[in-house]
N, C-alpha and C. Protein backbone atom coordinates (compact mmCIF):
# COMPACT_ATOMS: atom_id res chain seq x y z
N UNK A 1 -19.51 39.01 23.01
CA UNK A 1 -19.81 37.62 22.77
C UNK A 1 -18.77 37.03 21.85
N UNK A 2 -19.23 37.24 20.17
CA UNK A 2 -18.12 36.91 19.31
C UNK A 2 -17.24 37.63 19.45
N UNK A 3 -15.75 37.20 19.76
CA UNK A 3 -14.51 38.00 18.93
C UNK A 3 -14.31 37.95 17.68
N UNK A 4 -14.74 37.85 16.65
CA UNK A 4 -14.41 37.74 15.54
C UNK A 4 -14.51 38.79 14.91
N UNK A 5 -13.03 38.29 13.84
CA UNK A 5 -12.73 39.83 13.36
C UNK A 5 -13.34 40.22 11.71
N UNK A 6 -13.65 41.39 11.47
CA UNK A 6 -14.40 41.92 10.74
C UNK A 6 -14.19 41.09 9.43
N UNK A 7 -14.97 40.61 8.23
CA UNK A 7 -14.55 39.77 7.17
C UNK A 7 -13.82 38.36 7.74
N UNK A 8 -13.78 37.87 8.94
CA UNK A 8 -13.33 36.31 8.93
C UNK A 8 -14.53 35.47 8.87
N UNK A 9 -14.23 34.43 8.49
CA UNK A 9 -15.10 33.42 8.36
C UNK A 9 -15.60 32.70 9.44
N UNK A 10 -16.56 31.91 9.77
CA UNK A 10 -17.01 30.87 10.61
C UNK A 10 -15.38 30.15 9.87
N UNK A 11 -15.72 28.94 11.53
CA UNK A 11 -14.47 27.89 11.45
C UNK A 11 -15.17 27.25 10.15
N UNK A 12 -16.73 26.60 10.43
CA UNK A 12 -16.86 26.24 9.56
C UNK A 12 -16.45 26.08 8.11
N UNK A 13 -16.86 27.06 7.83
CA UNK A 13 -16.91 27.68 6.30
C UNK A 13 -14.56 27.78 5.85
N UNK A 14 -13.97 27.81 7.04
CA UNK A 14 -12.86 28.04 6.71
C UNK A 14 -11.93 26.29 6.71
N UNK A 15 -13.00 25.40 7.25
CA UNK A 15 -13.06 24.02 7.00
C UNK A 15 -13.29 23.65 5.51
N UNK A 16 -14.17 23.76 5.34
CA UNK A 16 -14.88 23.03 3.92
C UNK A 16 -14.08 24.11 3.04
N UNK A 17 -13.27 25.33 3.15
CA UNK A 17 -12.34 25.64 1.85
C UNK A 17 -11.07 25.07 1.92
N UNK A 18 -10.62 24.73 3.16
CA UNK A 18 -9.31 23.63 3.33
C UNK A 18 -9.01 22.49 2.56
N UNK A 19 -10.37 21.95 2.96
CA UNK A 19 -10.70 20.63 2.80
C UNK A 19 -10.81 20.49 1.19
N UNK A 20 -11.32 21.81 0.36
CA UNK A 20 -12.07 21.56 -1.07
C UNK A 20 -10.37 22.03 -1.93
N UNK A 21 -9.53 22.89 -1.02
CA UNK A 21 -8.30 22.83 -1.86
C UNK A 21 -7.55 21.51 -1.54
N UNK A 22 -7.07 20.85 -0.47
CA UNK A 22 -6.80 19.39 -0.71
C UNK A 22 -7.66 18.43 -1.72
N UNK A 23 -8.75 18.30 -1.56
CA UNK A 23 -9.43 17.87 -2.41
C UNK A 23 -9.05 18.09 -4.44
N UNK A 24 -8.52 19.42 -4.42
CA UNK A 24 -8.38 19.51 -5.78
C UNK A 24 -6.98 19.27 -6.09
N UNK A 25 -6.35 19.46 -4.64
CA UNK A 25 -4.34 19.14 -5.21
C UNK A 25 -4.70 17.86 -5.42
N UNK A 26 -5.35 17.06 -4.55
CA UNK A 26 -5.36 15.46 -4.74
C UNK A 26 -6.04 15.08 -6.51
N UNK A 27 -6.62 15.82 -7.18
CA UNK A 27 -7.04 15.37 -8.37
C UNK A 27 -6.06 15.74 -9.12
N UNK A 28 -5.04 16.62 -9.15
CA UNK A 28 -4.37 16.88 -10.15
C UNK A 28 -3.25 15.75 -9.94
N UNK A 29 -3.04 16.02 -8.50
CA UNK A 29 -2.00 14.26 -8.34
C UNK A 29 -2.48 12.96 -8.83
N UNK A 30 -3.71 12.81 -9.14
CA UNK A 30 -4.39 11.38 -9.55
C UNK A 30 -4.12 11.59 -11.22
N UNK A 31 -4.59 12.49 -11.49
CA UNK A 31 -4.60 13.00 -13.21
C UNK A 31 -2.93 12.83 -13.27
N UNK A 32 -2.08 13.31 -12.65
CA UNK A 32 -0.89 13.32 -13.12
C UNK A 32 -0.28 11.78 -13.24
N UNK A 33 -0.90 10.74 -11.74
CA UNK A 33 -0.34 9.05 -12.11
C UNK A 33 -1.07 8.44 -13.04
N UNK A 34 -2.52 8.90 -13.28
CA UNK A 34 -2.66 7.94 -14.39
C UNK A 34 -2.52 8.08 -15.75
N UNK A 35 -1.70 9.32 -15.91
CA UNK A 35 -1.01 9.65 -17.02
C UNK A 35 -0.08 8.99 -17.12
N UNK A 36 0.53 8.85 -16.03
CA UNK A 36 2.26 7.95 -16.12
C UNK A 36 1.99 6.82 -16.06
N UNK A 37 1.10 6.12 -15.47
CA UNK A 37 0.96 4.71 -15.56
C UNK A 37 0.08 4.13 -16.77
N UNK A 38 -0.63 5.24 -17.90
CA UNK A 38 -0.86 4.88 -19.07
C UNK A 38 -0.12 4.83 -19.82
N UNK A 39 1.34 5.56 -19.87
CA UNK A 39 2.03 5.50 -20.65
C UNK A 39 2.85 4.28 -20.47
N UNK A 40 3.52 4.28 -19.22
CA UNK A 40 4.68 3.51 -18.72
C UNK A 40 4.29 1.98 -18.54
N UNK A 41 2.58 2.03 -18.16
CA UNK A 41 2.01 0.47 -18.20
C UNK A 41 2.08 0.18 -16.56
N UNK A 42 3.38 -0.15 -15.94
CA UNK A 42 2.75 -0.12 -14.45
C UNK A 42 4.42 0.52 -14.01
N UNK A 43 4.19 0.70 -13.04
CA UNK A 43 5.52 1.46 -12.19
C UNK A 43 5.18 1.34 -10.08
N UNK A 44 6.25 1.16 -10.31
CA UNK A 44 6.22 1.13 -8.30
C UNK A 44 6.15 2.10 -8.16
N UNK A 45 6.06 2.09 -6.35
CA UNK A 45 5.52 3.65 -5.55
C UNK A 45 6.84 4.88 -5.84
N UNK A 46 7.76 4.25 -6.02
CA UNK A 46 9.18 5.25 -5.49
C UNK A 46 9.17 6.04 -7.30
N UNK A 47 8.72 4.91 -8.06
CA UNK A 47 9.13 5.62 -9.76
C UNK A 47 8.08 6.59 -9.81
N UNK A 48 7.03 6.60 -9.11
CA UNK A 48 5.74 7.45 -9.42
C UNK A 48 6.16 8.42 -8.49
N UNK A 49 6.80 8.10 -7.19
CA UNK A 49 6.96 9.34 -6.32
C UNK A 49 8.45 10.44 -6.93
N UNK A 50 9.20 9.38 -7.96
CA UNK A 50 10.22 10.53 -8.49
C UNK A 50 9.63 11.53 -9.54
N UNK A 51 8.56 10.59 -10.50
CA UNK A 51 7.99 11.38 -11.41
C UNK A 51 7.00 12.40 -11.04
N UNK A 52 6.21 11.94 -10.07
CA UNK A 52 5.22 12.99 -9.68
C UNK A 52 5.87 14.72 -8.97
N UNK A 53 7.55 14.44 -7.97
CA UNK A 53 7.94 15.40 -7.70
C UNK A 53 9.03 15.80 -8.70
N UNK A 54 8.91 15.30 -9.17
CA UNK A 54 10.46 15.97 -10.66
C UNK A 54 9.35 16.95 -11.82
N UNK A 55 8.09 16.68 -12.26
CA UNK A 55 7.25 17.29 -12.64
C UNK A 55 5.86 18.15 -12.19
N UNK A 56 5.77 18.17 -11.00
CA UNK A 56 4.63 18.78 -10.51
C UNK A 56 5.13 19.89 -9.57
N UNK A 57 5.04 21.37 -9.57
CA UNK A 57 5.86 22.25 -8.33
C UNK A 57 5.70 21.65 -7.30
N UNK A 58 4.67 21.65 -6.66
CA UNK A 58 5.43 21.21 -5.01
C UNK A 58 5.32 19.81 -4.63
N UNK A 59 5.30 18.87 -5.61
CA UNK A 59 5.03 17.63 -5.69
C UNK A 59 4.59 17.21 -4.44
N UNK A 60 4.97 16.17 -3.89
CA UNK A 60 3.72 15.30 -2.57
C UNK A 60 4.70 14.36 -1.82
N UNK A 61 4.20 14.14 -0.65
CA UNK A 61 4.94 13.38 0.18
C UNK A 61 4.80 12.07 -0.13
N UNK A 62 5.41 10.86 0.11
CA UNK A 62 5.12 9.21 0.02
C UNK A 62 4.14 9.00 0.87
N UNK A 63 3.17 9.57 1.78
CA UNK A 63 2.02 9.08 2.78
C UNK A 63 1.40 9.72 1.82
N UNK A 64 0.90 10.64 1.26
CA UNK A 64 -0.14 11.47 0.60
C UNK A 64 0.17 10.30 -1.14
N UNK A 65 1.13 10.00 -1.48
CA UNK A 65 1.07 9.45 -2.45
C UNK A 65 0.48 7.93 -1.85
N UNK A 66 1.04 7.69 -1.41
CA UNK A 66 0.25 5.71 -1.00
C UNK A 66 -0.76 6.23 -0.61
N UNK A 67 -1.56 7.21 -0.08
CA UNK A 67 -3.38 7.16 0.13
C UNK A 67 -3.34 7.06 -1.22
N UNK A 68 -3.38 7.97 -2.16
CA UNK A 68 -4.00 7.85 -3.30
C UNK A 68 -4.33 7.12 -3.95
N UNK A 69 -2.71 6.51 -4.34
CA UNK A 69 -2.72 4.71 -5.18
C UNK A 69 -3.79 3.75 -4.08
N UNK A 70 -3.58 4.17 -3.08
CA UNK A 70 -4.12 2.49 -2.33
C UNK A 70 -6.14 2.71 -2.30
N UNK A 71 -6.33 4.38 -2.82
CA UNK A 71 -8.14 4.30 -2.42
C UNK A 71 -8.21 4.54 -3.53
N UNK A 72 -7.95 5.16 -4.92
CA UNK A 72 -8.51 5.29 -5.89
C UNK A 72 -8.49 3.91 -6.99
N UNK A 73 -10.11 4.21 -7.62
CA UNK A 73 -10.38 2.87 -7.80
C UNK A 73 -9.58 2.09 -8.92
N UNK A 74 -9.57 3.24 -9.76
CA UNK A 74 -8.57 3.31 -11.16
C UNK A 74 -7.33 2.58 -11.10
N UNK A 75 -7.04 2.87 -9.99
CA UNK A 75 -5.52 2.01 -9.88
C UNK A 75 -5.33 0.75 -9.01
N UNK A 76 -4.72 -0.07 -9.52
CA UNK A 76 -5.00 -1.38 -8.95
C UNK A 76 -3.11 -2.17 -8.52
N UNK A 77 -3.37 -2.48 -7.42
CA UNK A 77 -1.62 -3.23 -6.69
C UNK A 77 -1.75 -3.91 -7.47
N UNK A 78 -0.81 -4.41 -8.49
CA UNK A 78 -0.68 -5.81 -8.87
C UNK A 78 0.74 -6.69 -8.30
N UNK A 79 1.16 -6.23 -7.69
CA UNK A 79 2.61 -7.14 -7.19
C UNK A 79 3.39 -6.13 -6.24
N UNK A 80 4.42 -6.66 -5.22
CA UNK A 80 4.99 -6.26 -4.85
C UNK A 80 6.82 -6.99 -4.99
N UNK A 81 7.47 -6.28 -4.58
CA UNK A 81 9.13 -6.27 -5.01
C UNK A 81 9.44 -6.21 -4.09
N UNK A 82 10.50 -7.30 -4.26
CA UNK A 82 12.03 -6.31 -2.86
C UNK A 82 12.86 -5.60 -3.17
N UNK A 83 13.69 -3.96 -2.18
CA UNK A 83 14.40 -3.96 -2.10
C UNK A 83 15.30 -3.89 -1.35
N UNK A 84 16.48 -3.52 -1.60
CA UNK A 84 17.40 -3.73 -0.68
C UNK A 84 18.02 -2.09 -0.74
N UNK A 85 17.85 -1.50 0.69
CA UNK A 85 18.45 -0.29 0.83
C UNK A 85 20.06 -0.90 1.67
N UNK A 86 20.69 0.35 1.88
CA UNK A 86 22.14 0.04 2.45
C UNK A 86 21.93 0.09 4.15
N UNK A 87 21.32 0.87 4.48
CA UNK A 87 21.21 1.03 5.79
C UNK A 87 19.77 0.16 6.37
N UNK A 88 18.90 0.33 5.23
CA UNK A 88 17.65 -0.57 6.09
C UNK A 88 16.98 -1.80 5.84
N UNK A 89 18.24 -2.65 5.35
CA UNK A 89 17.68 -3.66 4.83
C UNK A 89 17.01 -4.05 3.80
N UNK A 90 16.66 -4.97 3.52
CA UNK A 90 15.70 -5.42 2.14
C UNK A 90 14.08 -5.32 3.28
N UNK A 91 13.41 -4.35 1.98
CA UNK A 91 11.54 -3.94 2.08
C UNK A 91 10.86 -4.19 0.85
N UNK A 92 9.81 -4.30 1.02
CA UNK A 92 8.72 -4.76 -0.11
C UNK A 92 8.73 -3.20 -0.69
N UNK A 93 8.01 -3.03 -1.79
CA UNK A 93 7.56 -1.94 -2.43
C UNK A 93 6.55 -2.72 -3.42
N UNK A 94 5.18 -1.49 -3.71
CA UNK A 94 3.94 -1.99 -4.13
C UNK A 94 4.41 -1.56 -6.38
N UNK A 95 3.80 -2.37 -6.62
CA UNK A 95 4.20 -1.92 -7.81
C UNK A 95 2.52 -2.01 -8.28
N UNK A 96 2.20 -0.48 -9.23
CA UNK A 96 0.98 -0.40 -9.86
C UNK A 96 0.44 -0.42 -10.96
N UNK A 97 0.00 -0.54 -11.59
CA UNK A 97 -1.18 -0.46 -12.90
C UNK A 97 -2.53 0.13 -12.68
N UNK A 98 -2.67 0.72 -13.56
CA UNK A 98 -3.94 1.46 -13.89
C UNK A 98 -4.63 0.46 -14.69
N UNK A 99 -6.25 0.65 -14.02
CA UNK A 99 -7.40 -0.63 -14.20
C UNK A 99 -7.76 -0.30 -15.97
N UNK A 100 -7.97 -1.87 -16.43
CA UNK A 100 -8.06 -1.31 -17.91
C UNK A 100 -9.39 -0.62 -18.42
N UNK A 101 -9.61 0.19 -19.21
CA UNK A 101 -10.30 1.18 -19.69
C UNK A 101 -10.86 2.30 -18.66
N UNK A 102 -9.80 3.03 -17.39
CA UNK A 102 -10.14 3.77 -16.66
C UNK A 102 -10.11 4.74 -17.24
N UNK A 103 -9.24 5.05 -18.60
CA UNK A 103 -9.22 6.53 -18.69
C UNK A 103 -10.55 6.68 -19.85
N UNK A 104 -10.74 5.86 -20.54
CA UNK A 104 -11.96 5.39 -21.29
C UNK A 104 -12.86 6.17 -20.47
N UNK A 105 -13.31 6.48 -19.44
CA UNK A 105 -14.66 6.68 -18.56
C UNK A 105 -14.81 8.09 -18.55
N UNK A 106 -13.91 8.74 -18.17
CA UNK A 106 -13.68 9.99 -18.13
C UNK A 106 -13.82 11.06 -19.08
């Protein structure tokens, strides 16, 4: 019936430990921006994406970083910028702040 091999898990169960270690890289990445954006006051996506991979080992991609900033509540868009790359033209970029007394809560 089952093939399964001796000591493996249901898919299940090998789901919800996937899922609970993303779950915890994603808090140490949140703990790590709203450290920088308490200090620094507010910073765009690209200054948070140099700081977050210049200090964290395997730091994070720019899609895994914009979920974060854009669903956690703590942090709030307040403006966006242009720039101007050489090859792709002038693009917006989101610039952020951390909501006041978020770290207060914690």
């Amino acid at each position: 019936m089952g093939d399964r091999g001796v000591g493996s898990a249901p898919r299940a169960c090998q789901a919800r430990q996937q899922i609970g270690e993303i779950w915890m890289r994603t808090t140490r990445l949140r703990q790590k921006i709203k450290k920088f954006l308490d200090v620094r006051g507010e910073a765009n996506t690209t200054e948070i994406l140099e700081h977050v991979n210049s200090t964290m080992r395997h730091g994070t991609t720019p899609q895994q970083l914009g979920n974060v900033l854009s669903k956690d509540k703590d942090i709030m868009k307040v403006a966006t910028t242009k720039r101007g790359g050489a090859l792709s033209g002038r693009y917006e970029i989101c610039v952020w702040q951390l909501r006041p007394g978020a770290l207060d809560e914690n």
